[in-house]
Protein backbone atom coordinates (compact mmCIF):
# COMPACT_ATOMS: atom_id res chain seq x y z
CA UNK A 1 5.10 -43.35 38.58
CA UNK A 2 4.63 -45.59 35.86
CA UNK A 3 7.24 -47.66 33.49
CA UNK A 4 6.24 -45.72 30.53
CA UNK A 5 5.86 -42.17 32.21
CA UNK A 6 9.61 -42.99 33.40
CA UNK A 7 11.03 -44.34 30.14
CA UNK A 8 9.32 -41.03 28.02
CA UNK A 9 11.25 -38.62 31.28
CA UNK A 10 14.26 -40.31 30.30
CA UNK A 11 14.03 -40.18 26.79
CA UNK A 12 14.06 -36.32 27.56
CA UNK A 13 16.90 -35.70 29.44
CA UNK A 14 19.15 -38.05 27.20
CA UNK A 15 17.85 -36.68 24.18
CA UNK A 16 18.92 -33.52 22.14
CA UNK A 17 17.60 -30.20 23.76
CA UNK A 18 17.14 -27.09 21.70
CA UNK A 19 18.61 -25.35 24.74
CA UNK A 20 21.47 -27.27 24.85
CA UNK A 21 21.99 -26.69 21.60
CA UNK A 22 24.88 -24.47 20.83
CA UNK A 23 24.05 -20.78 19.72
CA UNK A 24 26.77 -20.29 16.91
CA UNK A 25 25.60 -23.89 15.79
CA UNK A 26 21.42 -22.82 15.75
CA UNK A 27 22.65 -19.40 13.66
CA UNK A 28 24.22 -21.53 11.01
CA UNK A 29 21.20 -23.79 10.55
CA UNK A 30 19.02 -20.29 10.40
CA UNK A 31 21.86 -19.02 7.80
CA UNK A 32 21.55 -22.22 5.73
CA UNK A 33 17.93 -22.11 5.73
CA UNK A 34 17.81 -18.33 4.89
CA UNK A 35 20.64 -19.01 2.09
CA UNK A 36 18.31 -21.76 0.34
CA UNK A 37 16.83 -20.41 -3.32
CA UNK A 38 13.49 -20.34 -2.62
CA UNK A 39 14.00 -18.93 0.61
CA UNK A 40 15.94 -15.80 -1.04
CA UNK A 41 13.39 -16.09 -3.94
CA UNK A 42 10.25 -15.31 -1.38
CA UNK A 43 11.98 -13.28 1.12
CA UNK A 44 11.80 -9.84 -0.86
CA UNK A 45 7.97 -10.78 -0.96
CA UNK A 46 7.78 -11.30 2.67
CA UNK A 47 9.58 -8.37 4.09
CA UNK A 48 7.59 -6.40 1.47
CA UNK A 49 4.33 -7.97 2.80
CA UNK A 50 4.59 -7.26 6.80
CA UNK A 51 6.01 -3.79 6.34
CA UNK A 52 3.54 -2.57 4.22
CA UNK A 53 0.88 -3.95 6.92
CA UNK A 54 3.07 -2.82 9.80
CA UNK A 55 3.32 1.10 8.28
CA UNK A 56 -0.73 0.69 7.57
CA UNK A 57 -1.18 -0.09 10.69
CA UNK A 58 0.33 2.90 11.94
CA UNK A 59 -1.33 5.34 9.20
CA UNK A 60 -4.75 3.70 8.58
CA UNK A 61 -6.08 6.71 10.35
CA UNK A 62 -4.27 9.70 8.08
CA UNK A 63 -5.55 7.30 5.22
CA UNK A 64 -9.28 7.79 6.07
CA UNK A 65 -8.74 11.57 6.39
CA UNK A 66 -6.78 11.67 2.97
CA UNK A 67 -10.32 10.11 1.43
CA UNK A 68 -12.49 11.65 3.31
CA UNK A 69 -10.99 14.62 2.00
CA UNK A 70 -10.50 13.78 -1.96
CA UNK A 71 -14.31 13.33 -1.42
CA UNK A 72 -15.44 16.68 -0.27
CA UNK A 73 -17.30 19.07 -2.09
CA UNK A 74 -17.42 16.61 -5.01
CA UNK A 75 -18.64 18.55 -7.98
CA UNK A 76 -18.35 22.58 -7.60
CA UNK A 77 -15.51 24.76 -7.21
CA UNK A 78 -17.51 26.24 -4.25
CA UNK A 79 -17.32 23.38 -2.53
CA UNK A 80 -15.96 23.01 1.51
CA UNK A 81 -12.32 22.63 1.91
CA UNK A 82 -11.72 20.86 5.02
CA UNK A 83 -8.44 20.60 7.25
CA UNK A 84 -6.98 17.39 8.03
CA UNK A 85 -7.65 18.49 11.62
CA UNK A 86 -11.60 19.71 10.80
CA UNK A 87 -12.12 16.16 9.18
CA UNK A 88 -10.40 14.11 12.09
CA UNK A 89 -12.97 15.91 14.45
CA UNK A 90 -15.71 15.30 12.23
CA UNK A 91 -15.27 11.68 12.11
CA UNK A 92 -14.31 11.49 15.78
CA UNK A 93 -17.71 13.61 16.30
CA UNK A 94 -20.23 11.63 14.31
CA UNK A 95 -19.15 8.17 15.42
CA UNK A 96 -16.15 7.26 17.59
CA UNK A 97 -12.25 7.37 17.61
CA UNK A 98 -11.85 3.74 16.41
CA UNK A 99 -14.17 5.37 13.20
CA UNK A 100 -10.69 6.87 11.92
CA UNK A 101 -9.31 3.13 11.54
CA UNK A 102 -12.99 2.11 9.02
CA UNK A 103 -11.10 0.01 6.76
CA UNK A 104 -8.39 -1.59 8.80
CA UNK A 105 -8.67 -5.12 7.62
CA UNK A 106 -9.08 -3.67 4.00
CA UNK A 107 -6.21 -2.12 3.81
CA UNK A 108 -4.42 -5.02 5.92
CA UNK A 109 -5.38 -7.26 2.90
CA UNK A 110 -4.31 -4.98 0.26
CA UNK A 111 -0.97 -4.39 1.52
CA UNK A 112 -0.75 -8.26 2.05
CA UNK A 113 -1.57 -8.74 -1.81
CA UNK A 114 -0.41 -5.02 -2.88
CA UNK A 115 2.87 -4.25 -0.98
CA UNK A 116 3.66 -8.06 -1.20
CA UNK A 117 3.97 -8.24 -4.91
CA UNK A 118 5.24 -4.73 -5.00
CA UNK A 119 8.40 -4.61 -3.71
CA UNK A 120 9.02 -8.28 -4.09
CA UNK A 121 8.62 -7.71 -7.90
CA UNK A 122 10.84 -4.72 -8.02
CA UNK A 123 13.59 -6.56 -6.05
CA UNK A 124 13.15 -9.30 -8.71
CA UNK A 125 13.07 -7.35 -11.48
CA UNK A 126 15.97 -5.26 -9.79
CA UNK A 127 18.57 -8.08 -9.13
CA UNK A 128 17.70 -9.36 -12.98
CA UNK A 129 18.74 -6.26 -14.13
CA UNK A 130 21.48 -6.19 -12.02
CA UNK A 131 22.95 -9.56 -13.35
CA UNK A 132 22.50 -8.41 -16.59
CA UNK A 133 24.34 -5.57 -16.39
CA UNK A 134 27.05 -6.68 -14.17
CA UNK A 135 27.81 -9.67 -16.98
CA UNK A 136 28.25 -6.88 -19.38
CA UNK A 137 30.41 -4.97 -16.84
CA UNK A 138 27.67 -2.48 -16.77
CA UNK A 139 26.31 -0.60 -13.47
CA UNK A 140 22.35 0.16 -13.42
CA UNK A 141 21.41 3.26 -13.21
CA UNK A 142 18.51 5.45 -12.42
CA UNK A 143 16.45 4.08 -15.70
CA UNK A 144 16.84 0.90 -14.69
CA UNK A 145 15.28 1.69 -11.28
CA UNK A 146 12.45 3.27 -12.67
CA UNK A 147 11.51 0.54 -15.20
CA UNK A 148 11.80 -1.91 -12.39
CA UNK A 149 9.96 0.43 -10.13
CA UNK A 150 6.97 1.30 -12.50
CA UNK A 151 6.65 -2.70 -13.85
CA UNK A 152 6.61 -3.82 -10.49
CA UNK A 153 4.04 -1.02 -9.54
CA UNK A 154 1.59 -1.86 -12.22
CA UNK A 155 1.27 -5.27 -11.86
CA UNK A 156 0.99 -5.28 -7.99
CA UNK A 157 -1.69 -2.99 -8.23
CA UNK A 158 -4.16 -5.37 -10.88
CA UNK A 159 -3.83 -7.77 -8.28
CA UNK A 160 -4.51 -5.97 -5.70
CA UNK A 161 -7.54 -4.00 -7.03
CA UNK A 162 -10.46 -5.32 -5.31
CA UNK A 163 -8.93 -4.79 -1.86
CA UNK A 164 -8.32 -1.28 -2.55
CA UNK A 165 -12.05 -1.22 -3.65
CA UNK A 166 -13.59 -2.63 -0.90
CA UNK A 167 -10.95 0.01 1.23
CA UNK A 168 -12.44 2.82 -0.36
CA UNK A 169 -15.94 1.71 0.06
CA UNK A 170 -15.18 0.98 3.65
CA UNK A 171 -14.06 4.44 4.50
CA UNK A 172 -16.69 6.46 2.33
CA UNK A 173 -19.60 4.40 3.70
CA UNK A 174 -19.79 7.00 6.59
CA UNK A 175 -20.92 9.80 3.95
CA UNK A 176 -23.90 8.35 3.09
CA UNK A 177 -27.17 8.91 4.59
CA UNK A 178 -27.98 6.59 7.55
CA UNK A 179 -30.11 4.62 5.49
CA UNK A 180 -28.25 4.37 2.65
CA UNK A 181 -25.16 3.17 4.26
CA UNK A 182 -23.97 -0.33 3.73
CA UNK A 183 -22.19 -0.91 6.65
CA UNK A 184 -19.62 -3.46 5.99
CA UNK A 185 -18.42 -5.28 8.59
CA UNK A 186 -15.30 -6.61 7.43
CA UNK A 187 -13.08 -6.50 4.46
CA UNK A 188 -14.63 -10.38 3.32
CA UNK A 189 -18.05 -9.05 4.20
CA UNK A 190 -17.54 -5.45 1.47
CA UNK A 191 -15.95 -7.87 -0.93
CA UNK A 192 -18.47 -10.72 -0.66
CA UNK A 193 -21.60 -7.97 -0.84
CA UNK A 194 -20.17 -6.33 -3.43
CA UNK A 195 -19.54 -9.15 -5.75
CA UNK A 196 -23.23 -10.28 -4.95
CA UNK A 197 -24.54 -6.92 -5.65
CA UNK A 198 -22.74 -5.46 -8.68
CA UNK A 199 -20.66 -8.84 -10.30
CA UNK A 200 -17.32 -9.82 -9.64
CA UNK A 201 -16.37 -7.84 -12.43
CA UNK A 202 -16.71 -4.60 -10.11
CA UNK A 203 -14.37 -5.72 -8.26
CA UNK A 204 -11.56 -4.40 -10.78
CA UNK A 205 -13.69 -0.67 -10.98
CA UNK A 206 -10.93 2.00 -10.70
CA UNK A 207 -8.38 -0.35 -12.17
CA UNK A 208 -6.85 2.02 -14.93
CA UNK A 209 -6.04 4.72 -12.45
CA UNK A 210 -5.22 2.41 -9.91
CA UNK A 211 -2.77 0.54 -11.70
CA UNK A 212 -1.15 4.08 -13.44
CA UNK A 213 -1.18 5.58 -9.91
CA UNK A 214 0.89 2.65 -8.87
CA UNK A 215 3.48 2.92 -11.66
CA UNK A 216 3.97 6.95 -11.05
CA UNK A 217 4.15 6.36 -7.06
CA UNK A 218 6.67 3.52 -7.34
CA UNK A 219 8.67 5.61 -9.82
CA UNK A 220 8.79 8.29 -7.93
CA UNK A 221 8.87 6.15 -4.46
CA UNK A 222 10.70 3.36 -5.51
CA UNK A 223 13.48 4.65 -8.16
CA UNK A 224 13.97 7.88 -6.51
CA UNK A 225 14.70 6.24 -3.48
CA UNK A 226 17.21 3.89 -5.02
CA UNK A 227 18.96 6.94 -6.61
CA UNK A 228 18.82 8.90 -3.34
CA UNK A 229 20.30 5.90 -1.39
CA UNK A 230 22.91 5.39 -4.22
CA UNK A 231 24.05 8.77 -4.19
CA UNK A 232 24.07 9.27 -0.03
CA UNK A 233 26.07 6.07 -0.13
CA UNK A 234 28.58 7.75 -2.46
CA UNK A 235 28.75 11.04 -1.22
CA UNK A 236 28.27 11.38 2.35
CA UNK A 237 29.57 9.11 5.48
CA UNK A 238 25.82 9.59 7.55
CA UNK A 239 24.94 6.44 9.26
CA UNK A 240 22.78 3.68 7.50
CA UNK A 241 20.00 4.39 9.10
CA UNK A 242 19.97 8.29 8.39
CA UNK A 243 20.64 7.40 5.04
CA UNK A 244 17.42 5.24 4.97
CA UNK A 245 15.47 8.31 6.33
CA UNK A 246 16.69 11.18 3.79
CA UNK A 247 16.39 8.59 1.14
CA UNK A 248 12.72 7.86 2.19
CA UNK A 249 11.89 11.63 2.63
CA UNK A 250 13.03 11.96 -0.99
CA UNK A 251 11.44 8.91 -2.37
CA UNK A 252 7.87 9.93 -0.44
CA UNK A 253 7.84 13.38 -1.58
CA UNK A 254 8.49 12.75 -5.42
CA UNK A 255 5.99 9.54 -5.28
CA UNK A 256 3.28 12.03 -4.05
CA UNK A 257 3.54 14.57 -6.50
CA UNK A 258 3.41 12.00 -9.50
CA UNK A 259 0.71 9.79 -8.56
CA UNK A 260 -1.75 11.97 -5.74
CA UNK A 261 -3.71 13.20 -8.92
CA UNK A 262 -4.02 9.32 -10.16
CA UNK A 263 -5.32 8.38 -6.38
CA UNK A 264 -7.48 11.36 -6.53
CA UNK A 265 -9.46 9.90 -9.35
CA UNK A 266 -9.19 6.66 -8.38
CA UNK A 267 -10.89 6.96 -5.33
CA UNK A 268 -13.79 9.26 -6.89
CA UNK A 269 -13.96 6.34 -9.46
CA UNK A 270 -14.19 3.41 -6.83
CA UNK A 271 -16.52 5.23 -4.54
CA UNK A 272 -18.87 6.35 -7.52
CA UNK A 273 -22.62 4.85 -7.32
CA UNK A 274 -25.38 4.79 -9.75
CA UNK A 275 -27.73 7.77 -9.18
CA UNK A 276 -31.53 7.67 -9.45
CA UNK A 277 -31.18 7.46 -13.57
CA UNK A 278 -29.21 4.59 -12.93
CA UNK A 279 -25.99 6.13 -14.14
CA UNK A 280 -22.28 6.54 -12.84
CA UNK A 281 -20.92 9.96 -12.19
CA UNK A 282 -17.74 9.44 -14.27
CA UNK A 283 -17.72 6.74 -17.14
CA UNK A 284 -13.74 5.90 -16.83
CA UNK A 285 -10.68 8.08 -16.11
CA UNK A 286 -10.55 10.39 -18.58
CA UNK A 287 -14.12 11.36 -18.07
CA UNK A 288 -13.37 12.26 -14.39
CA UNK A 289 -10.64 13.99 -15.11
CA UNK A 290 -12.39 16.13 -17.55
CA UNK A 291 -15.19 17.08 -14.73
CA UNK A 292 -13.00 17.49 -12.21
CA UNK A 293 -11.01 19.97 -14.08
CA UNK A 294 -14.28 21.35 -15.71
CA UNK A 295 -16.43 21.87 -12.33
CA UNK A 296 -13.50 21.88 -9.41
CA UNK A 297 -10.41 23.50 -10.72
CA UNK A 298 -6.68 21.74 -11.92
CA UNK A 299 -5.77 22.29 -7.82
CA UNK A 300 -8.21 19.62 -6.75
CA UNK A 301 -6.10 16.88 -7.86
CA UNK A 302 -3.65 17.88 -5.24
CA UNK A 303 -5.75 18.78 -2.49
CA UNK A 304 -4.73 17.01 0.75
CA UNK A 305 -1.04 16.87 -0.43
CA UNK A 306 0.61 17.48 2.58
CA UNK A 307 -1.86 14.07 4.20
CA UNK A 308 -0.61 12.25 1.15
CA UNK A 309 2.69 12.69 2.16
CA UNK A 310 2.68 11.84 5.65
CA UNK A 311 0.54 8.56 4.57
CA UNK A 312 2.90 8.01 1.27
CA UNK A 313 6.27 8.58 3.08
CA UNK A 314 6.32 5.53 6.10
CA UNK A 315 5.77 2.94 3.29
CA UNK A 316 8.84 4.41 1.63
């Protein structure tokens, strides 16, 4: 063995060891580092970041049925109304299983940006309230959640825009004729084509109803699930954890019912392609609102309701 090997062996076993390190002292040096400004700053961000991914993860599939459905008999009254069930076969029957996750790294990358900013925003905006109203020996309240919840909402969901778009485009691709499908590969490759095709500016298409969907799903996700944890906290003695479940249930069902019909047009809006007379559908919101009421009925904003829910409530 040489001098060298024998002098860098030594230097191990003489030297500190993370092993040897004592537990109680490595937790301290993870509490300091957790305790550190920025690290409190950014860690609303982060925990808001890998559970939105982790709960897409888990519901990319009842996302692709939501759409699929919001996208059915698009423009009559007469129109099919598919099952949740009767649209996972479909898919399942055209292509393969792995079809119901089209749109996995899109919606990976939107929760990244989306969820991210989301709930790190509203626990920003939610602790400066907080302060505030604790100097004035004040306690927040359910407007205060809301405003939070809707600010935060809005702004994640500018940002976040174009991977929602390419998302959207990912999972209606399989409509299309053959021929006219685009087949995106990957969330870079829809984003990239897209850009090259119709401007960067398309990117943002949708934005109005994305962003206002936002605002009425985090009010009703975000504040009512603040108020329903308050009040469980104050009223009953249920576990934590149970708490965190009715709360959610509460928070999931209330951010459906405000924001599916916003989602509903949104996804028309972002889907939407120029027809042969090189014109869009819908010109902006309020137009497809109007048709939609016009030529499908008030009830088709809330079609697929109870899929909203189920894909709504995890991320609550």
């Amino acid at each position: 063995m040489s001098n060298s090997t024998s002098k860098a062996i030594d230097a191990v076993k003489s030297g500190p060891s993370v092993l040897s390190t004592p537990l109680s002292e490595r937790s301290q040096t993870l509490r300091s580092f957790i305790e550190q400004p920025y690290t409190r700053a950014a860690l609303p961000f982060i925990n808001g970041g890998l559970s939105g991914m982790i709960a897409t993860a888990a519901i990319q599939p009842i996302d692709m049925v939501k759409v699929r459905i919001q996208l059915a008999g698009e423009g009559g009254k007469a129109g099919p109304k598919p099952s949740p069930l009767a649209v996972t076969r479909d898919i399942i029957a055209s292509g393969k299983f792995t079809d119901l996750y089209t749109g996995l790294s899109a919606g990976l990358l939107r929760q990244a940006v989306y969820t991210t900013a989301r709930l790190g925003f509203f626990q920003t905006f939610l602790d400066t309230i907080k302060a505030r109203s604790e100097a004035k020996g004040q306690a927040i309240g359910f407007k205060e959640r809301a405003v939070a919840g809707t600010a935060a909402g809005g702004i994640a969901a500018l940002i976040g825009n174009p991977a929602d778009l390419a998302l959207i485009r990912m999972q209606s691709d399989g409509l299309k004729p053959l021929a006219a499908r685009a087949n995106y590969s990957s969330v870079a490759d829809a984003l990239t084509r897209i850009t090259k095709a119709e401007g960067i500016g398309a990117l943002w298409a949708g934005a109005t109803p994305t962003v206002v969907r936002a605002m009425a799903l985090n009010f009703g996700q975000l504040a009512f699930f603040s108020e329903a944890k308050s009040q469980l906290k104050a009223r009953t003695q249920w576990r934590d954890r149970t708490q965190t479940f009715v709360a959610s249930a509460f928070g999931g069902f209330f951010a459906s019912f405000f924001s599916l019909p916003f989602d509903f047009v949104k996804t028309r809006l972002q889907k939407q392609s120029k027809g042969p007379d090189g014109r869009l559908p819908y010109s902006g919101m309020a137009d497809c609102f109007r048709k939609v009421a016009k030529d499908e009925g008030l009830l088709r904003f809330y079609r697929g309701f109870g899929t909203y829910y189920v894909r709504i409530a995890p991320h609550a």
